[in-house]
Protein backbone atom coordinates (compact mmCIF):
# COMPACT_ATOMS: atom_id res chain seq x y z
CA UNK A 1 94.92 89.62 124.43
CA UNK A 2 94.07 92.58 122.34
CA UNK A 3 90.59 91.53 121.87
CA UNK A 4 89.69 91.23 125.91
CA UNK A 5 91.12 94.85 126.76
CA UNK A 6 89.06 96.20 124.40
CA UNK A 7 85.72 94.44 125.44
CA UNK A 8 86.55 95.80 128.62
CA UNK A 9 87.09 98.95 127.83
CA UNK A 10 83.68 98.84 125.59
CA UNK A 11 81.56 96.49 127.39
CA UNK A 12 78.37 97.01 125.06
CA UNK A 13 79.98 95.77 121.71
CA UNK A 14 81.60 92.35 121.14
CA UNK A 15 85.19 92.54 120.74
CA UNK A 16 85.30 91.17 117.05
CA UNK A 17 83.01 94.15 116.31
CA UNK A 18 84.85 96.78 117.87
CA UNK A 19 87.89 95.37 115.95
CA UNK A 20 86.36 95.21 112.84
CA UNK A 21 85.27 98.50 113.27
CA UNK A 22 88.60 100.03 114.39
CA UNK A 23 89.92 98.26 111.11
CA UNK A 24 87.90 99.94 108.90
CA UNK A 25 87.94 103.31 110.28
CA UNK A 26 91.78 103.20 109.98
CA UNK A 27 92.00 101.64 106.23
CA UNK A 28 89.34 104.66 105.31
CA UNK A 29 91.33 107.15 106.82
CA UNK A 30 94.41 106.22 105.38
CA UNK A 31 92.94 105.66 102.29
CA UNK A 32 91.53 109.26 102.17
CA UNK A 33 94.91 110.42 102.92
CA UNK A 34 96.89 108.79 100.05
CA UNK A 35 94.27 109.63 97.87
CA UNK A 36 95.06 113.38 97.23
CA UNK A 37 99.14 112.68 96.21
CA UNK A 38 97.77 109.96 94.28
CA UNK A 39 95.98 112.00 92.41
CA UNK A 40 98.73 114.40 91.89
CA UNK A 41 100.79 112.06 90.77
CA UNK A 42 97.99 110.95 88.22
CA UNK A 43 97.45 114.21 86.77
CA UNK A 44 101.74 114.82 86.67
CA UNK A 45 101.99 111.93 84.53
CA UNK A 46 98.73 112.28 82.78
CA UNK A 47 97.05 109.45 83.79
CA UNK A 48 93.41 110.25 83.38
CA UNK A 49 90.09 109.54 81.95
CA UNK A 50 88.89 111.41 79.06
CA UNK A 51 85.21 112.19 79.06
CA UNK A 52 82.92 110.62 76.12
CA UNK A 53 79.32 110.29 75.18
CA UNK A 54 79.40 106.66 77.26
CA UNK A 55 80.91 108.14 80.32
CA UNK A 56 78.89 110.74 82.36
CA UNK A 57 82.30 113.09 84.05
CA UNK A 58 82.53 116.05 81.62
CA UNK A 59 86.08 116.74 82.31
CA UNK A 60 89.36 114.64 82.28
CA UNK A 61 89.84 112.61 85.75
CA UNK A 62 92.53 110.41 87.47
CA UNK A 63 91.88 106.95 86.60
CA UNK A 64 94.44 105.29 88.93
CA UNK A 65 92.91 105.76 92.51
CA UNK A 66 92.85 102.52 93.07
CA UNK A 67 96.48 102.05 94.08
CA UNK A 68 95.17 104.81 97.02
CA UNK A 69 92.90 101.54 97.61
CA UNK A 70 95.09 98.99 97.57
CA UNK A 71 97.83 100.27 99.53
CA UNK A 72 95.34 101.08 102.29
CA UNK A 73 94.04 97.63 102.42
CA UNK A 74 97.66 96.23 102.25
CA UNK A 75 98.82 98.03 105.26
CA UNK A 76 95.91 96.82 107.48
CA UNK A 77 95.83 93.45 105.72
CA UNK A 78 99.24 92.50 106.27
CA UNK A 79 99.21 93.35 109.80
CA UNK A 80 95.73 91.19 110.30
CA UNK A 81 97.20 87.79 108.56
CA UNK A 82 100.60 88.37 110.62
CA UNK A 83 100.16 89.61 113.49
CA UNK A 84 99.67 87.51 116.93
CA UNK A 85 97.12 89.51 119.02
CA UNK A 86 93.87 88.22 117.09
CA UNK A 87 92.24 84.83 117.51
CA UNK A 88 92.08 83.91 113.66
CA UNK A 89 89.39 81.93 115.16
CA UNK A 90 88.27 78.85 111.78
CA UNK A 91 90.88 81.18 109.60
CA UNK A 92 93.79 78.99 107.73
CA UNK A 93 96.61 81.99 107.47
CA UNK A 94 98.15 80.15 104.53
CA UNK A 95 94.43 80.85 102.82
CA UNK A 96 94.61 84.05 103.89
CA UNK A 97 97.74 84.83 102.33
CA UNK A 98 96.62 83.99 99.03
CA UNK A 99 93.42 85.88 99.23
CA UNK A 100 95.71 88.65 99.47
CA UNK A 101 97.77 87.51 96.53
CA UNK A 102 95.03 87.19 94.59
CA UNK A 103 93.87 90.78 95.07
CA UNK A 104 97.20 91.82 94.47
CA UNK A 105 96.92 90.16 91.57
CA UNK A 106 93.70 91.30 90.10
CA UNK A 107 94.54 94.62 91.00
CA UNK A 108 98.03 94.74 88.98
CA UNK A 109 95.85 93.65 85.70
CA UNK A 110 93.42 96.25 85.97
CA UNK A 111 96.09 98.93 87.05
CA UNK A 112 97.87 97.73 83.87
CA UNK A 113 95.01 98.18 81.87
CA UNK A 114 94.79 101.81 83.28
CA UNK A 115 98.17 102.55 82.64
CA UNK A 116 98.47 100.86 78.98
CA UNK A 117 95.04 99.74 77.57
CA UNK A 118 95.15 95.65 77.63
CA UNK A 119 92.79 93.88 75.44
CA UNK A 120 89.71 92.60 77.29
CA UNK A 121 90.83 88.96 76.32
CA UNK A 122 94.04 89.45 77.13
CA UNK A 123 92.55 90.47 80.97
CA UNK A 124 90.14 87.82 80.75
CA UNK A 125 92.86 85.27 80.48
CA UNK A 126 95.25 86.51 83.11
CA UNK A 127 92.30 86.80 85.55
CA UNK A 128 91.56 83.16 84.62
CA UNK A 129 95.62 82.38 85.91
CA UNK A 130 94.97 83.87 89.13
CA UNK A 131 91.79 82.84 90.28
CA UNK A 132 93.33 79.41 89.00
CA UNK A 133 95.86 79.78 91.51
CA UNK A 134 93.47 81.11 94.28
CA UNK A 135 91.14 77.52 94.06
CA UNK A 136 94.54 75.53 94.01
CA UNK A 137 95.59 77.73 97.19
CA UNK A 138 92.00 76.86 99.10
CA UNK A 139 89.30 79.47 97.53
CA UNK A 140 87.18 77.16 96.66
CA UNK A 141 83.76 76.03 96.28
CA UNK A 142 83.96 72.88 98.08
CA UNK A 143 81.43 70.86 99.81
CA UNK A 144 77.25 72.01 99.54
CA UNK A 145 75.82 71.02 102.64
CA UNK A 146 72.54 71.83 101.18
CA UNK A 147 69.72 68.75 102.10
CA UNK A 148 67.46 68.74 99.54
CA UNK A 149 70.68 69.33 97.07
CA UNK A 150 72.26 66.38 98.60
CA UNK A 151 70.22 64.06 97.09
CA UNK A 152 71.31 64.60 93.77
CA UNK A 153 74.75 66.67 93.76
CA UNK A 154 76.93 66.20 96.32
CA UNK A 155 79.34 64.07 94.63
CA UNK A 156 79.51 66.81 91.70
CA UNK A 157 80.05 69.84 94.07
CA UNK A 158 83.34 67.09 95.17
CA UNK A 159 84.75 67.08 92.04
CA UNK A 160 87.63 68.88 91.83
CA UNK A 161 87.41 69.89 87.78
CA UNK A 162 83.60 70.89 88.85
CA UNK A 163 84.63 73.26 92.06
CA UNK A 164 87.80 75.01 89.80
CA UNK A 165 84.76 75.46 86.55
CA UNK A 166 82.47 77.29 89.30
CA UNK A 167 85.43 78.82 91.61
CA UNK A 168 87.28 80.59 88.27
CA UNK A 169 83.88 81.43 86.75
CA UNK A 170 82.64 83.03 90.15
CA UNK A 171 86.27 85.04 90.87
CA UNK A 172 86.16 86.38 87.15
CA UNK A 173 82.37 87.00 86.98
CA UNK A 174 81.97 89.04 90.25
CA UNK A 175 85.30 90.69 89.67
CA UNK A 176 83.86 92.39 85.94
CA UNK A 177 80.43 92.71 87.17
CA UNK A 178 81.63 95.25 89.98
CA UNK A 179 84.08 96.29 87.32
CA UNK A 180 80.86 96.94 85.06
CA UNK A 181 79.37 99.24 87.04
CA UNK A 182 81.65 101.43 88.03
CA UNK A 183 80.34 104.01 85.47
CA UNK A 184 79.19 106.80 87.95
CA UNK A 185 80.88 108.42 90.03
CA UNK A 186 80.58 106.67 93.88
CA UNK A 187 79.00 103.50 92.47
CA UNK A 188 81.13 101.28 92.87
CA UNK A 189 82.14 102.09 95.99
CA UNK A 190 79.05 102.46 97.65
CA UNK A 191 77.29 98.86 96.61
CA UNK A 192 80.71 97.05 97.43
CA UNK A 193 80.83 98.55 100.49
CA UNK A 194 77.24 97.61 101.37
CA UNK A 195 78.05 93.76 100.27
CA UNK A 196 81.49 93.80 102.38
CA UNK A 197 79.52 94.81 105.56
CA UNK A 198 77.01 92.28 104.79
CA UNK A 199 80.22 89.30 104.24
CA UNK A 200 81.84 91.09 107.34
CA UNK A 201 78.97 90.50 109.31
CA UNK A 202 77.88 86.79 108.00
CA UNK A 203 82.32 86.34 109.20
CA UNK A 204 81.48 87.35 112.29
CA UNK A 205 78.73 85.49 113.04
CA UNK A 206 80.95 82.47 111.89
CA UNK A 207 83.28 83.39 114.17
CA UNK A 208 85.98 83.58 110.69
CA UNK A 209 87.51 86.63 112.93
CA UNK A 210 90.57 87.06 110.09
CA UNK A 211 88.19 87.09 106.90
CA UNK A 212 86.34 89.28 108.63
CA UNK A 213 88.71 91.97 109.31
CA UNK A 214 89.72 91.71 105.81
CA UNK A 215 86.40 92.19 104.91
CA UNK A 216 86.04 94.94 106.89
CA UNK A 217 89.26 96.79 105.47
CA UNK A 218 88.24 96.38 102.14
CA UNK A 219 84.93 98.65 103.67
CA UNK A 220 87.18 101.31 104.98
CA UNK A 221 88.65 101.45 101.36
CA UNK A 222 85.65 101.98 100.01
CA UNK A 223 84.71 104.71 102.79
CA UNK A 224 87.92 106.63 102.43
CA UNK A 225 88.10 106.79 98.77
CA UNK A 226 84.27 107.48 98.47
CA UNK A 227 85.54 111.60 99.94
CA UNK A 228 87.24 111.51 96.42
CA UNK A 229 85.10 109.67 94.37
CA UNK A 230 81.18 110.34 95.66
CA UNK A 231 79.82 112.95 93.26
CA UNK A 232 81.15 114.96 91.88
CA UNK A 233 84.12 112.58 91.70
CA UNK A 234 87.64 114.42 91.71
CA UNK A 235 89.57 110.83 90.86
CA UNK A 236 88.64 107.43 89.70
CA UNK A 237 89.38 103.88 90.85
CA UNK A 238 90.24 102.58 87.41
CA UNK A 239 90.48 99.06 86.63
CA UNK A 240 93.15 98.47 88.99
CA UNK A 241 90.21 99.60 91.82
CA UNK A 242 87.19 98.00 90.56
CA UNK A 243 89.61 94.80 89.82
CA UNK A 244 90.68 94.93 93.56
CA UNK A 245 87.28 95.14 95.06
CA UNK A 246 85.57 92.57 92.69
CA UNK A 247 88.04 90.01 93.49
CA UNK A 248 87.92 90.90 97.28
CA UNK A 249 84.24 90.37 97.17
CA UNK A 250 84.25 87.01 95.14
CA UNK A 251 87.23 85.79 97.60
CA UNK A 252 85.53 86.77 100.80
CA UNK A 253 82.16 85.50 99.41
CA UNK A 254 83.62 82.35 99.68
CA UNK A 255 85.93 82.19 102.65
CA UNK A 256 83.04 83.21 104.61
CA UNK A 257 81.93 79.54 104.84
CA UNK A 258 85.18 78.16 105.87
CA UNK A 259 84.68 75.63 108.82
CA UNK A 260 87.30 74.61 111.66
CA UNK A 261 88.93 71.92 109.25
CA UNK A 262 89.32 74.98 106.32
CA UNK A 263 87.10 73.66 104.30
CA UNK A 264 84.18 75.62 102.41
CA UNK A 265 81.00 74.42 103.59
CA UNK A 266 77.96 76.12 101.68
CA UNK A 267 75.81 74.97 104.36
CA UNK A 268 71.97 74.83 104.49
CA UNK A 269 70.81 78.12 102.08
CA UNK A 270 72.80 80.83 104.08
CA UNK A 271 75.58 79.68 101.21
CA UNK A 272 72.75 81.58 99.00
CA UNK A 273 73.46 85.13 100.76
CA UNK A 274 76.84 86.54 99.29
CA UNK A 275 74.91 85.63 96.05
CA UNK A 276 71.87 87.58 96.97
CA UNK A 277 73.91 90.69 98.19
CA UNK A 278 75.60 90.73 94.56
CA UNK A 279 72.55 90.39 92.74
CA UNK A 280 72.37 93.80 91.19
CA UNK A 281 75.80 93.96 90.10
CA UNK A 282 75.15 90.10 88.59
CA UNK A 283 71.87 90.85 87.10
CA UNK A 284 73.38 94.14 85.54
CA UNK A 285 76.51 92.48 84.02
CA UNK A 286 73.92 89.35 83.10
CA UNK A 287 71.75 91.23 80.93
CA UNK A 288 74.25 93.37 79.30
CA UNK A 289 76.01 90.37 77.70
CA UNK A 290 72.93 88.96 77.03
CA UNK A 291 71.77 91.85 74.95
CA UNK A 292 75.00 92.15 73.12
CA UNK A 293 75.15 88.39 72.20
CA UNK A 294 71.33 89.28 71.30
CA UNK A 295 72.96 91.91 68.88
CA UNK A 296 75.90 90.08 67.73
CA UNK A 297 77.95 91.97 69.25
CA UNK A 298 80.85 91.15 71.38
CA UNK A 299 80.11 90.68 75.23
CA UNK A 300 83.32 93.29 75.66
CA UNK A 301 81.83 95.68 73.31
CA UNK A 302 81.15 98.71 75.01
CA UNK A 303 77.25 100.47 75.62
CA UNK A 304 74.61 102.01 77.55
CA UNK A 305 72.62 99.29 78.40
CA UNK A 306 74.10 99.27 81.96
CA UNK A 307 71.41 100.07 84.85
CA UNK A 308 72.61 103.45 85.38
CA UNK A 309 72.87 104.30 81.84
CA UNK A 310 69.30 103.33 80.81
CA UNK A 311 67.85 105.19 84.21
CA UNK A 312 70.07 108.06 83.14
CA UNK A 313 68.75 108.06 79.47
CA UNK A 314 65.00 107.70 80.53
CA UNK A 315 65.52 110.71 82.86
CA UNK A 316 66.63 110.43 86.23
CA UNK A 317 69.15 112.87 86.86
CA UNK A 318 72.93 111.56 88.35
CA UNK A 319 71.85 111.80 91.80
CA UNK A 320 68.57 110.44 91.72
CA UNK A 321 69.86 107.23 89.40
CA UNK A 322 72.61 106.64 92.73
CA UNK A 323 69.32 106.61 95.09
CA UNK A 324 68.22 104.24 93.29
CA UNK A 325 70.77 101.87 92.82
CA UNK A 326 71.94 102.28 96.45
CA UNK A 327 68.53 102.06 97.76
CA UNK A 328 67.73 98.47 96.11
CA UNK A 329 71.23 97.76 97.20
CA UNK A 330 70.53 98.84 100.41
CA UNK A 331 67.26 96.88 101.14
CA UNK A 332 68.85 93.55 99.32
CA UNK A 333 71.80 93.25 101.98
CA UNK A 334 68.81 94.39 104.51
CA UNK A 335 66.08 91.88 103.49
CA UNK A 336 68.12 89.26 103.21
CA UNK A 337 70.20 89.49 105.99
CA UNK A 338 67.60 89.73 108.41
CA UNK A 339 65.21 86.80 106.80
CA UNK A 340 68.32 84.62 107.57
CA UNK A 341 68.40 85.77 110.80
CA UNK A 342 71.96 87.42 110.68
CA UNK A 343 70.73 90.85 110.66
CA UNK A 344 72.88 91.87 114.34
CA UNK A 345 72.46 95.30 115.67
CA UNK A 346 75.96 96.16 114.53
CA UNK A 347 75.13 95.33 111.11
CA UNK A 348 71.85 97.17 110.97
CA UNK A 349 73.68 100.20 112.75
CA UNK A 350 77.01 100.09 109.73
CA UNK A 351 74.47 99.72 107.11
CA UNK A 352 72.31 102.62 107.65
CA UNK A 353 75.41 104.85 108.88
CA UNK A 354 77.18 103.66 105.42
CA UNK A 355 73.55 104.44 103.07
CA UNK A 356 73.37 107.77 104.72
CA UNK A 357 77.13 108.73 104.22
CA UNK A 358 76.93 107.70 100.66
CA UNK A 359 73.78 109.58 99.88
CA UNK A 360 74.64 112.81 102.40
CA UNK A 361 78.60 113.42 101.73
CA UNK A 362 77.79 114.12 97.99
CA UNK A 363 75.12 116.47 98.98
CA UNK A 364 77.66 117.98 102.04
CA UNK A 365 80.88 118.76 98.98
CA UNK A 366 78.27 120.20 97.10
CA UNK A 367 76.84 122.82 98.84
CA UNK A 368 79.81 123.56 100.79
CA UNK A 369 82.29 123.10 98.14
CA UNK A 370 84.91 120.88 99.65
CA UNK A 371 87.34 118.28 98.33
């Protein structure tokens, strides 16, 4: 077995962590890579961002780096569901499989969008088709194992109309709310990456071995394109990115819980962590439609009442607002992890190596001028 040379050869780490790591270093180097003819190919055909007075780039940029993204995470992906030398230890393949459709999926709309400007209901409903088809394929909230919540729900949380109302709202709700913030240049990036350590890690400790190497390749995405896109950006994820990752974060959220018998458990209140981890992503997207509703506006309409925006307006300059928002990030996934007690050494050791490259690198092409 793959997994037993390698805990031989590193006797200190656990062989799912050296393979989760060895799975993201490779999706973030590959992603890096395909990232500069991407962005060729984006300015050739004049796919690119215009700057306005809601966006903070002053000059025109690639908006289509997240097929760089995506075609990373297939090429690790694929191998993961298919291959035979990992232990897909409480992982269904066939569930798999259509967490991969789905981000396939999710990433086509939003790539769509980038390319030819879809209405936001017309997004909203095809996202509603394929997270549709991902609770019918087995992402799905299922059972809450929860006992004070057993008492008076656990029949409900059974009920199939019940789990696809909360499964479709959840896979279309995280998937705009990462969408949402990606407004400066690394955001995005940065805080999904911190969550997808954090769902890696929770995988792990599960023993879900396959979810978490997905998990863990959607990470290296986010390192690899963050060279391009940490400030000052030189391309954009687009839709098609931000699509990809929200979806990937939703899905895993989920498929963390899966049990021996592929069900999802949300057992005891660990269920409440891939919740926590999201919660300023959530909160941001939350209060935003709230305010517009508040306004009469629509919840699509387009403003600068996002978190970065109003720190931006009340002062902070770009680099401070990105502390900030990776800092609370960055204590969140910390906090929380380690009051549930599933705050492992390798987790505390990706974290703080991911919060320092995200805060450093932008710091590093700055002063020496690079990418």
């Amino acid at each position: 077995m793959l997994t037993s040379k390698l805990e031989h050869c590193l006797p200190y780490m656990h062989s799912r962590e050296i393979l989760a790591l060895v799975t993201m270093l490779i999706t973030a180097v590959i992603t890096a890579v395909i990232s500069i003819p991407v962005r060729s190919i984006g300015l050739k055909l004049g796919f690119v961002d215009q700057p306005n007075k809601r966006k903070q780039h002053q000059f025109k940029l690639v908006r289509i780096g997240g097929l760089a993204m995506i075609a990373a995470y297939l090429t690790l992906a694929i191998f993961i569901i298919f291959t035979n030398n990992f232990t897909l230890v409480n992982s269904n393949q066939s569930i798999l499989i259509a967490s991969l459709i789905g981000s396939v999926g999710f990433f086509l709309i939003g790539f769509a969008d980038d390319i030819f400007s879809i209405s936001p209901w017309s997004r909203l409903t095809f996202q509603t088709v394929i997270a549709t088809y991902a609770w019918s394929n087995g992402i799905k909230f299922q059972i809450l194992d929860v006992p004070f919540f057993n008492k008076f729900f656990s029949s409900f949380f059974t009920s199939d109309i019940l789990s696809l109302f909360i499964t479709v709202f959840w896979l279309v709700a995280v998937t705009n709310a990462i969408n949402w913030i990606d407004g400066m240049d690394g955001l995005a990036s940065g805080i999904s990456g911190m969550v997808l350590i954090g769902l890696g890690s929770i995988a792990i400790s599960n023993n879900n071995l396959g979810v978490a190497l997905l998990a863990f390749a959607t990470t290296g995405s986010c390192l690899g394109f963050l060279v391009h896109n940490s400030y000052p950006a030189r391309i954009l994820m687009g839709d098609g990115g931000s699509y990809f990752l929200g979806f990937n974060l939703a899905s895993l959220s989920l498929l963390v819980s899966i049990d021996s018998s592929n069900l999802i458990i949300l057992r005891d209140l660990n269920f409440l962590l891939p919740l926590v981890f999201l919660a300023l992503p959530m909160a941001d997207m939350t209060i935003v439609i709230l305010l517009r509703l508040l306004r009469g506006t629509s919840p699509f309409y387009p403003d600068r009442n996002h978190f970065h925006h109003r720190l931006l307006d009340s002062g902070y300059k770009y680099y401070h607002t990105l502390l900030i928002l990776f800092t609370i990030t960055f204590v969140i996934i910390l906090l929380s992890s380690f009051l549930s007690s599933l705050l492992s050494l390798f987790t505390l050791l990706l974290l703080i190596g991911l919060y320092v490259y995200i805060l450093a690198f932008p710091l590093l092409k700055v002063r020496l001028n690079i990418f």
